[in-house]
PDB file of N, CA and C in Angstrom:
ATOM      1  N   UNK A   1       0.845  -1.174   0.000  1.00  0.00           N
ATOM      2  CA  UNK A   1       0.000   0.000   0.000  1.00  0.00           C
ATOM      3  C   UNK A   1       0.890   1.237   0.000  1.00  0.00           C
ATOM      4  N   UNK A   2      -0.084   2.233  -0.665  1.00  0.00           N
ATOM      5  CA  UNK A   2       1.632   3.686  -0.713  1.00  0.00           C
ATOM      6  C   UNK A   2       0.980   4.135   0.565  1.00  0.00           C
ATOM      7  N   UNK A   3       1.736   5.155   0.676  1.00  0.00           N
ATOM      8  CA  UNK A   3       2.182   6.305   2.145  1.00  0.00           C
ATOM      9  C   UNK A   3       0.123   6.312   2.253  1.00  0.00           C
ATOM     10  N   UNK A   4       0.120   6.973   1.380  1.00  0.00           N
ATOM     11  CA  UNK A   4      -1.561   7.741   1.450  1.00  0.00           C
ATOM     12  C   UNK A   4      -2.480   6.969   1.483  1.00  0.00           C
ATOM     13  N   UNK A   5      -2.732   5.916   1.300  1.00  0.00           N
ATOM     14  CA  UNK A   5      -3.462   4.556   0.605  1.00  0.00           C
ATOM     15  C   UNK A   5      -4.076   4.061  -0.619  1.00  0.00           C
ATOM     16  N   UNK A   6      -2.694   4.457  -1.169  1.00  0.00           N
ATOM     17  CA  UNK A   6      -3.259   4.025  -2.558  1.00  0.00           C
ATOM     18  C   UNK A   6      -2.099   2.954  -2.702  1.00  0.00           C
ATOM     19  N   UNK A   7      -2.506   2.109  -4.031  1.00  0.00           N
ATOM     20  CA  UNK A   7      -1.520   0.922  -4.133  1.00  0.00           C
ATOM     21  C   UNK A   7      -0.716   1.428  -5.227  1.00  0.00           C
ATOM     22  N   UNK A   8       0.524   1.046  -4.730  1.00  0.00           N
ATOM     23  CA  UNK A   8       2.111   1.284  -5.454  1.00  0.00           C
ATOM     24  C   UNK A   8       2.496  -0.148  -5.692  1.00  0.00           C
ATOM     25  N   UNK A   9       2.499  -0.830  -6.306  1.00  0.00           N
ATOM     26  CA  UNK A   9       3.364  -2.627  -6.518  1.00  0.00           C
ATOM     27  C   UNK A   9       4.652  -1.941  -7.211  1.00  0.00           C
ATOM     28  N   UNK A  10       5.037  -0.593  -8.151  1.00  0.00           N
ATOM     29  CA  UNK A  10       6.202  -0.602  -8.338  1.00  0.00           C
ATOM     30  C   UNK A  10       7.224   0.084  -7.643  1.00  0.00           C
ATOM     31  N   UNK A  11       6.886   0.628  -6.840  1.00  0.00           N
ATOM     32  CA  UNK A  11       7.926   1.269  -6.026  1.00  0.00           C
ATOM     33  C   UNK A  11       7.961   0.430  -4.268  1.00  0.00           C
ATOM     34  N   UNK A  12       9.261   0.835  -3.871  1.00  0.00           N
ATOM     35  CA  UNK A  12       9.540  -0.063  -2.558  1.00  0.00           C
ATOM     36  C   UNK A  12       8.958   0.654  -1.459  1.00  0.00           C
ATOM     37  N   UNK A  13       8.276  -0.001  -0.596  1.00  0.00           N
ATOM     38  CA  UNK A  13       7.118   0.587   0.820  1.00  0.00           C
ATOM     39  C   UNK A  13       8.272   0.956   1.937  1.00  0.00           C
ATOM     40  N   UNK A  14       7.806   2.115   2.254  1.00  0.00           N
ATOM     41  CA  UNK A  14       8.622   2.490   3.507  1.00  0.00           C
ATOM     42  C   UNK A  14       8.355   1.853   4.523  1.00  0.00           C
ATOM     43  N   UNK A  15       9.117   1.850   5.136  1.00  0.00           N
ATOM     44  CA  UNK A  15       9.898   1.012   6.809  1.00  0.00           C
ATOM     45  C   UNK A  15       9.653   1.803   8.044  1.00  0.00           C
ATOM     46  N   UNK A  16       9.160   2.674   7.543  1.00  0.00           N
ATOM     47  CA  UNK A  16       9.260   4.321   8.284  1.00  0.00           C
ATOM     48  C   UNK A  16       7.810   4.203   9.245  1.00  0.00           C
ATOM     49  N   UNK A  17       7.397   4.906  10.293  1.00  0.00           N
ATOM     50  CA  UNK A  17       6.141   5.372  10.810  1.00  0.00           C
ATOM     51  C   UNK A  17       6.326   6.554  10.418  1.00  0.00           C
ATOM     52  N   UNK A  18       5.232   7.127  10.225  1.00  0.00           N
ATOM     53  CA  UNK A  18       5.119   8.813   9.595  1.00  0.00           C
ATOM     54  C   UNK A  18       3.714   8.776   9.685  1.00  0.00           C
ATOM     55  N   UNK A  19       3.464   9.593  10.842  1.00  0.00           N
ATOM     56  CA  UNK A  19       2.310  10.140  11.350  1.00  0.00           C
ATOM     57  C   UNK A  19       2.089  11.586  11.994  1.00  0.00           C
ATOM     58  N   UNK A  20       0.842  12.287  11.568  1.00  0.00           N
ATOM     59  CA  UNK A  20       0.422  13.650  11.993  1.00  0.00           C
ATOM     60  C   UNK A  20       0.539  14.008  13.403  1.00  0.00           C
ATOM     61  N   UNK A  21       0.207  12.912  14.569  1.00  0.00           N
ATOM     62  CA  UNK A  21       0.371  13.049  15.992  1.00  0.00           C
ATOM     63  C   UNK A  21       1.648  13.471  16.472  1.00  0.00           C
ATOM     64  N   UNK A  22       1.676  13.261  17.628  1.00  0.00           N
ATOM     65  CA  UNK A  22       2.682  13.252  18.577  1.00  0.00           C
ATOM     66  C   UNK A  22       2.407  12.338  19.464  1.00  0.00           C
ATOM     67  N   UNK A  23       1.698  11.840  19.673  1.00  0.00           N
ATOM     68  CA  UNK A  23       1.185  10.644  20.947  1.00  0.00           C
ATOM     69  C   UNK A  23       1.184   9.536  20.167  1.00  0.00           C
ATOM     70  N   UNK A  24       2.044   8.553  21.108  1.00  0.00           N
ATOM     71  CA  UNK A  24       2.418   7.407  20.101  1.00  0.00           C
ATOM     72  C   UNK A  24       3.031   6.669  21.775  1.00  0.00           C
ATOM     73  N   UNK A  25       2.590   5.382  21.670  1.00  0.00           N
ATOM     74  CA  UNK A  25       2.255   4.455  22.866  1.00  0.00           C
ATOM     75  C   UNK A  25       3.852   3.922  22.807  1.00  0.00           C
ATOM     76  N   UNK A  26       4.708   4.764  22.772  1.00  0.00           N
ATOM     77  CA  UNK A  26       6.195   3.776  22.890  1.00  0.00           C
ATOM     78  C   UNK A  26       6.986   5.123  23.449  1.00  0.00           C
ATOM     79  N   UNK A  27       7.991   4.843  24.371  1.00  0.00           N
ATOM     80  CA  UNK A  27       8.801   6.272  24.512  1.00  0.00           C
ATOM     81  C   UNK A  27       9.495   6.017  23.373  1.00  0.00           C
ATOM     82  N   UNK A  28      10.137   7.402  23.731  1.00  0.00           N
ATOM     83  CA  UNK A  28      11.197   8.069  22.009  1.00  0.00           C
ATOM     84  C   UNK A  28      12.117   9.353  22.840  1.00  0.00           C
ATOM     85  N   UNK A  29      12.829   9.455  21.772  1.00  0.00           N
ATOM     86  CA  UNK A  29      13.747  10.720  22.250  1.00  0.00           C
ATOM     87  C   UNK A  29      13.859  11.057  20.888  1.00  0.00           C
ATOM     88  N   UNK A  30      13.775  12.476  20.780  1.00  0.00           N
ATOM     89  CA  UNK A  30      13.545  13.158  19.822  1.00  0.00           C
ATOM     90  C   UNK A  30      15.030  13.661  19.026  1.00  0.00           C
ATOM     91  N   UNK A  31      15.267  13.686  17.713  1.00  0.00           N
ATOM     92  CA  UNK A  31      16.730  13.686  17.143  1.00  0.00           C
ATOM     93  C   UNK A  31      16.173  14.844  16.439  1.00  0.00           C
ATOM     94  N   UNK A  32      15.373  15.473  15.558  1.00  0.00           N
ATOM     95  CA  UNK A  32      15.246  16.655  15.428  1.00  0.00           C
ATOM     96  C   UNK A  32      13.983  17.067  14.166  1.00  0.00           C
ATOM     97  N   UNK A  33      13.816  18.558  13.888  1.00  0.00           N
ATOM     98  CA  UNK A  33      13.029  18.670  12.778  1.00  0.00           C
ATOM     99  C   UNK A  33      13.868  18.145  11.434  1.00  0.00           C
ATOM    100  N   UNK A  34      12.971  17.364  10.406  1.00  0.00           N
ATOM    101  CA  UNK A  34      13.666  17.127   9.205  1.00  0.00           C
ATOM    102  C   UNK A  34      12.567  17.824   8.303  1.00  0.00           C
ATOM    103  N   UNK A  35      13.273  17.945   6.708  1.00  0.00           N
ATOM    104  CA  UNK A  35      12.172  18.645   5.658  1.00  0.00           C
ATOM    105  C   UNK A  35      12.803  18.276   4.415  1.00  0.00           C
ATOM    106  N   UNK A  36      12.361  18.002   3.968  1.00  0.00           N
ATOM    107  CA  UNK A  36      12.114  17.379   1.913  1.00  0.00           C
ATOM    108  C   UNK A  36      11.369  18.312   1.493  1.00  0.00           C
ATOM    109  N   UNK A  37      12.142  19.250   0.364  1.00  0.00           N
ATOM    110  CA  UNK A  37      11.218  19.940  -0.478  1.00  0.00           C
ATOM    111  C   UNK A  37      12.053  18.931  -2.026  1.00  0.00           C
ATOM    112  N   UNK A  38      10.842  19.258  -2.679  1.00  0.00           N
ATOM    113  CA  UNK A  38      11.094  18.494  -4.256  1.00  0.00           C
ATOM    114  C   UNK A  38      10.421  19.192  -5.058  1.00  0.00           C
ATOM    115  N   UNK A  39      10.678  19.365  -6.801  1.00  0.00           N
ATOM    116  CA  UNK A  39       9.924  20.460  -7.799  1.00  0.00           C
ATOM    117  C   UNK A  39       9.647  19.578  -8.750  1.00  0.00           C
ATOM    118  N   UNK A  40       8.432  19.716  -8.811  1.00  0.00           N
ATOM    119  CA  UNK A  40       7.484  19.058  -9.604  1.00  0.00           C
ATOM    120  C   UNK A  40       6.661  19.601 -10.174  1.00  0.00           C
ATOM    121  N   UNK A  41       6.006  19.318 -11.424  1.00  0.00           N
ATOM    122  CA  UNK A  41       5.051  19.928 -11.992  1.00  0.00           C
ATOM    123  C   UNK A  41       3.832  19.399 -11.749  1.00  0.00           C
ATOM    124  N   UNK A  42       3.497  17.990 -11.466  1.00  0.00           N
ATOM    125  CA  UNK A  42       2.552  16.545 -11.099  1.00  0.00           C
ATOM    126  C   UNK A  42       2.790  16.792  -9.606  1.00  0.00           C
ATOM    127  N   UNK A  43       1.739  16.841  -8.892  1.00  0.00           N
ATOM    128  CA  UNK A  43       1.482  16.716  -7.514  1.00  0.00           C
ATOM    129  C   UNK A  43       1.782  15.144  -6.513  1.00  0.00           C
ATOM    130  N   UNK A  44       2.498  15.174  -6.284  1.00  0.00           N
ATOM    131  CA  UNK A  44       3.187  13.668  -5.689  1.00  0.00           C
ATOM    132  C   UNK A  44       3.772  13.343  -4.590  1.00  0.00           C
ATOM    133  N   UNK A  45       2.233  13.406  -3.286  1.00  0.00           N
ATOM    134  CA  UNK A  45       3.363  13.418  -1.947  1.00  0.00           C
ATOM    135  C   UNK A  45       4.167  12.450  -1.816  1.00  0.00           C
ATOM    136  N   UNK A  46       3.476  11.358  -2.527  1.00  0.00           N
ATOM    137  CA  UNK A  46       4.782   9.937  -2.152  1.00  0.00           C
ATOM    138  C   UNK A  46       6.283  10.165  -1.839  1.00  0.00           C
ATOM    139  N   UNK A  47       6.580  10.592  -3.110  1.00  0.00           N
ATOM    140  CA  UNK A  47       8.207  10.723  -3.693  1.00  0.00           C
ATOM    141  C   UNK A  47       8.430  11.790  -2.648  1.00  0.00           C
ATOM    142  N   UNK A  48       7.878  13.029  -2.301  1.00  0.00           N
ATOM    143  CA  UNK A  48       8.323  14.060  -1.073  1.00  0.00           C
ATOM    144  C   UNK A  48       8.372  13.422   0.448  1.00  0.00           C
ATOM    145  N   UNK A  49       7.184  12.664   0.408  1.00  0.00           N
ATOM    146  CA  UNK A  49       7.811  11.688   1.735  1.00  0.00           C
ATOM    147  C   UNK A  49       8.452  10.811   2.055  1.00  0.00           C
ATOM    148  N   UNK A  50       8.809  10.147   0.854  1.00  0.00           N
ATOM    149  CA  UNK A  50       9.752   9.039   0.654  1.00  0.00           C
ATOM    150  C   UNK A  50      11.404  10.052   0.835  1.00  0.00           C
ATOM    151  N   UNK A  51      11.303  11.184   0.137  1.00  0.00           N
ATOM    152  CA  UNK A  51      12.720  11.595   0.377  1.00  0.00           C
ATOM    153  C   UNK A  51      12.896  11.960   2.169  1.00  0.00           C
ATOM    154  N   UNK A  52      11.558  12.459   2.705  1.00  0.00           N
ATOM    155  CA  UNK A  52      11.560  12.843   3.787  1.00  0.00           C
ATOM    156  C   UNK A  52      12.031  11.905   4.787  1.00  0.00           C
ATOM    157  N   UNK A  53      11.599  10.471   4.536  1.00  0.00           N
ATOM    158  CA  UNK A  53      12.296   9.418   5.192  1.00  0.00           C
ATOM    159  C   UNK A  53      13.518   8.736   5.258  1.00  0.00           C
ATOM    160  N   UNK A  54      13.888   9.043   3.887  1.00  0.00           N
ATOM    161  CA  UNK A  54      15.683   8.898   3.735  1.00  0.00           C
ATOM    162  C   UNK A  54      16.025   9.747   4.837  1.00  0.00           C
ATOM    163  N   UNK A  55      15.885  10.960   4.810  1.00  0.00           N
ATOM    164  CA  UNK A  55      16.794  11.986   5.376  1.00  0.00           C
ATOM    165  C   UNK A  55      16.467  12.150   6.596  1.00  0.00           C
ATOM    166  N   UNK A  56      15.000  11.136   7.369  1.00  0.00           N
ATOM    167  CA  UNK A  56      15.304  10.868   8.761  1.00  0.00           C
ATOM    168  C   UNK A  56      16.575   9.455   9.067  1.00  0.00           C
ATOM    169  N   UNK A  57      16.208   8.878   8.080  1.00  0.00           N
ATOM    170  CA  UNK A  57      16.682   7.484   8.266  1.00  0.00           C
ATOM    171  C   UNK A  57      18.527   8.041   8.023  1.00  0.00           C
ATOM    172  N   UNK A  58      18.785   8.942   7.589  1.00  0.00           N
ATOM    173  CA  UNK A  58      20.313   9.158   7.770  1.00  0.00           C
ATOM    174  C   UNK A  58      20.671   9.267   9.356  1.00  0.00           C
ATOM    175  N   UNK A  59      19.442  10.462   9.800  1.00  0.00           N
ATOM    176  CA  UNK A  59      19.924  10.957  11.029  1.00  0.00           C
ATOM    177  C   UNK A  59      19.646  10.007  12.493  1.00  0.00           C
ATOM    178  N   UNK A  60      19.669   8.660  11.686  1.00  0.00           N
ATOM    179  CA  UNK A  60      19.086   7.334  12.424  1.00  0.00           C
ATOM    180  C   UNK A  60      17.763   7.329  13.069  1.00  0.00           C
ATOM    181  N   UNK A  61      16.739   8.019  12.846  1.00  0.00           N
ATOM    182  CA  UNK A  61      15.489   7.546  12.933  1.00  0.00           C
ATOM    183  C   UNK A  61      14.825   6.674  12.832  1.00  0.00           C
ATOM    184  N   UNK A  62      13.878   6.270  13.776  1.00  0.00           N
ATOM    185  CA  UNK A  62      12.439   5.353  13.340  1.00  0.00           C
ATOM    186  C   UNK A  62      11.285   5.326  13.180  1.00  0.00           C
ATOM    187  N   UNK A  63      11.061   6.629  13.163  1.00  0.00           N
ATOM    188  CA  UNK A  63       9.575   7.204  12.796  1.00  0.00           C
ATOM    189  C   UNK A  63       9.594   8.634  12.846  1.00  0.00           C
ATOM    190  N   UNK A  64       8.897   9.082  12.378  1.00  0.00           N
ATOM    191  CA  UNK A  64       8.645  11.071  12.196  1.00  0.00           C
ATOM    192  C   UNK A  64       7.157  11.284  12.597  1.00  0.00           C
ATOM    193  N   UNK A  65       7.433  12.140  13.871  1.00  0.00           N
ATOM    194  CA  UNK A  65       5.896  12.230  14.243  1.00  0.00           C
ATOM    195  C   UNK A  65       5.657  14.036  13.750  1.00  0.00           C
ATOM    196  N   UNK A  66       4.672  14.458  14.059  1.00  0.00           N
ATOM    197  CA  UNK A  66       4.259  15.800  13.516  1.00  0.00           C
ATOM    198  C   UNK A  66       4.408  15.979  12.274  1.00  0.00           C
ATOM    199  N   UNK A  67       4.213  14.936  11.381  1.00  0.00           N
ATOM    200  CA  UNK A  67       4.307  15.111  10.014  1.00  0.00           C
ATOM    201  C   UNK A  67       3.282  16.201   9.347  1.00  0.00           C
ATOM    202  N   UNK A  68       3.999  16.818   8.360  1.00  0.00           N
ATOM    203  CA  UNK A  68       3.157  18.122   7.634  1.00  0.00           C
ATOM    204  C   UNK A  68       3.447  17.721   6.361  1.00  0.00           C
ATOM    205  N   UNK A  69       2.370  18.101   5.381  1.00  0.00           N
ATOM    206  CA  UNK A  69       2.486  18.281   3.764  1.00  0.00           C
ATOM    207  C   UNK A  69       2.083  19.322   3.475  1.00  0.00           C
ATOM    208  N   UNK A  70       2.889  19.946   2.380  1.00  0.00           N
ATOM    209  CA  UNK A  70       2.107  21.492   1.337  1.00  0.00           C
ATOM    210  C   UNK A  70       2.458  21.327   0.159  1.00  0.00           C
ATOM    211  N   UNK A  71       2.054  22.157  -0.532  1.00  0.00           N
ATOM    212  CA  UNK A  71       2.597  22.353  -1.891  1.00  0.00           C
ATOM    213  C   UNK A  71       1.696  24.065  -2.334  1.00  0.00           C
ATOM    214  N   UNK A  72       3.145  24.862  -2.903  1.00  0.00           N
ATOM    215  CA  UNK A  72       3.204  26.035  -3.313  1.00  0.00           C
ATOM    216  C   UNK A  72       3.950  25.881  -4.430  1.00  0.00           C
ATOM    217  N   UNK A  73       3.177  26.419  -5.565  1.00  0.00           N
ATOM    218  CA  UNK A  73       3.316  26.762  -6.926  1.00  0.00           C
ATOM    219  C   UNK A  73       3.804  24.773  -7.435  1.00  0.00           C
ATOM    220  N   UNK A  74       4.967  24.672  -7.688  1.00  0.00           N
ATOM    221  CA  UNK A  74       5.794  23.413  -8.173  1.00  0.00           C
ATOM    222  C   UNK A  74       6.571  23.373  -6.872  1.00  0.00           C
ATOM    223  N   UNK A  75       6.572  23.469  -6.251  1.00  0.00           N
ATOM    224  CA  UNK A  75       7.332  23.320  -4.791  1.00  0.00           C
ATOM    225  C   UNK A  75       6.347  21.923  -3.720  1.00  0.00           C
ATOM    226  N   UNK A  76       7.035  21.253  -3.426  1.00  0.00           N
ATOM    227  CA  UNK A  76       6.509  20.296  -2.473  1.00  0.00           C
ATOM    228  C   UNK A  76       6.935  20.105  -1.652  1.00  0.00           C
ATOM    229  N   UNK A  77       6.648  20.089  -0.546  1.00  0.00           N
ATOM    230  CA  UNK A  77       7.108  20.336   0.844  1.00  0.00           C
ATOM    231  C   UNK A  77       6.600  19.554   2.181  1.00  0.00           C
ATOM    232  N   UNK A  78       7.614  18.245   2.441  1.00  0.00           N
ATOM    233  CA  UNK A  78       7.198  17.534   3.460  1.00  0.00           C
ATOM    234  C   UNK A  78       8.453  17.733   4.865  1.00  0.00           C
ATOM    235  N   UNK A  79       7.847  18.350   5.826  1.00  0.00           N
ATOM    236  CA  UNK A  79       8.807  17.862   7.274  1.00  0.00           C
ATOM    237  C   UNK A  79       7.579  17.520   8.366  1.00  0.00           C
ATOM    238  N   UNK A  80       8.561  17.113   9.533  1.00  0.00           N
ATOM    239  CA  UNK A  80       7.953  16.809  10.428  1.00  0.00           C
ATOM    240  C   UNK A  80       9.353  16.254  11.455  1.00  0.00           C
ATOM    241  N   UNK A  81       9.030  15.811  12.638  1.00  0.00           N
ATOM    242  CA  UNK A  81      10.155  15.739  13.656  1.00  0.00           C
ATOM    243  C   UNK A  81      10.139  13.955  13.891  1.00  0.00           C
ATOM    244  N   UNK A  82      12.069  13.902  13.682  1.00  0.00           N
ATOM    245  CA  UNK A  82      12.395  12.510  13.722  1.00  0.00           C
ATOM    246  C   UNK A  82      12.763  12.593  14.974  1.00  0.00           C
ATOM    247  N   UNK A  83      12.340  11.056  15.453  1.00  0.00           N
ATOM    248  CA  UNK A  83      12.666  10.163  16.708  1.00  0.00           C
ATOM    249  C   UNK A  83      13.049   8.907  16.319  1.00  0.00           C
ATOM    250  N   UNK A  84      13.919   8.746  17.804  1.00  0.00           N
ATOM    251  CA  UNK A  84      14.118   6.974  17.914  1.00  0.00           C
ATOM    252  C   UNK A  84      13.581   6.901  19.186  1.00  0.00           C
ATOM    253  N   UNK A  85      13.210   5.457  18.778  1.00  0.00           N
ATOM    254  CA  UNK A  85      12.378   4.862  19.219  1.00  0.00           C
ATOM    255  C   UNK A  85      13.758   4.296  21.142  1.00  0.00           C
ATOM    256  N   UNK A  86      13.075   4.075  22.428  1.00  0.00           N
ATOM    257  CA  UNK A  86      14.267   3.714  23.321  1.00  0.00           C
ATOM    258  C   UNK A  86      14.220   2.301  23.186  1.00  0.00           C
TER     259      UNK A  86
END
């Protein structure tokens, strides 16, 4: 299933939690705000949250809570704040 719920069979499913909350039934310690912007002409949060999760998953993350999406003009714009999990 993709990020949003739609079905993707060709691209690879994230590993990631990425959710709008902050309340989430596990402690965590928080590693910091992350943000993916990408330019597109086709509206496509996938690929903006998919980059958004690389670039928690560098800063060793396991989920991004306070997740946000926008999009201005061709600009796409996903952050939200990475944690690990204790």
């Amino acid at each position: 299933m993709g990020i949003f719920g739609g079905k993707k069979e060709t691209e690879q499913e994230l590993d990631m939690l990425i959710t709008t909350t902050d309340s989430i039934d596990r402690p965590y310690d928080l590693i910091g705000l992350v943000t993916a912007t990408t330019f597109k002409l086709k509206v496509d949060p996938e690929v903006t949250t998919k980059a958004l999760a690389e670039k928690a998953k560098e800063k060793g993350a396991d989920a991004i809570i306070c997740f946000r999406y926008q999009y201005e003009a061709s600009l796409q714009i996903a952050y939200g704040t990475a944690i690990k999990f204790k």
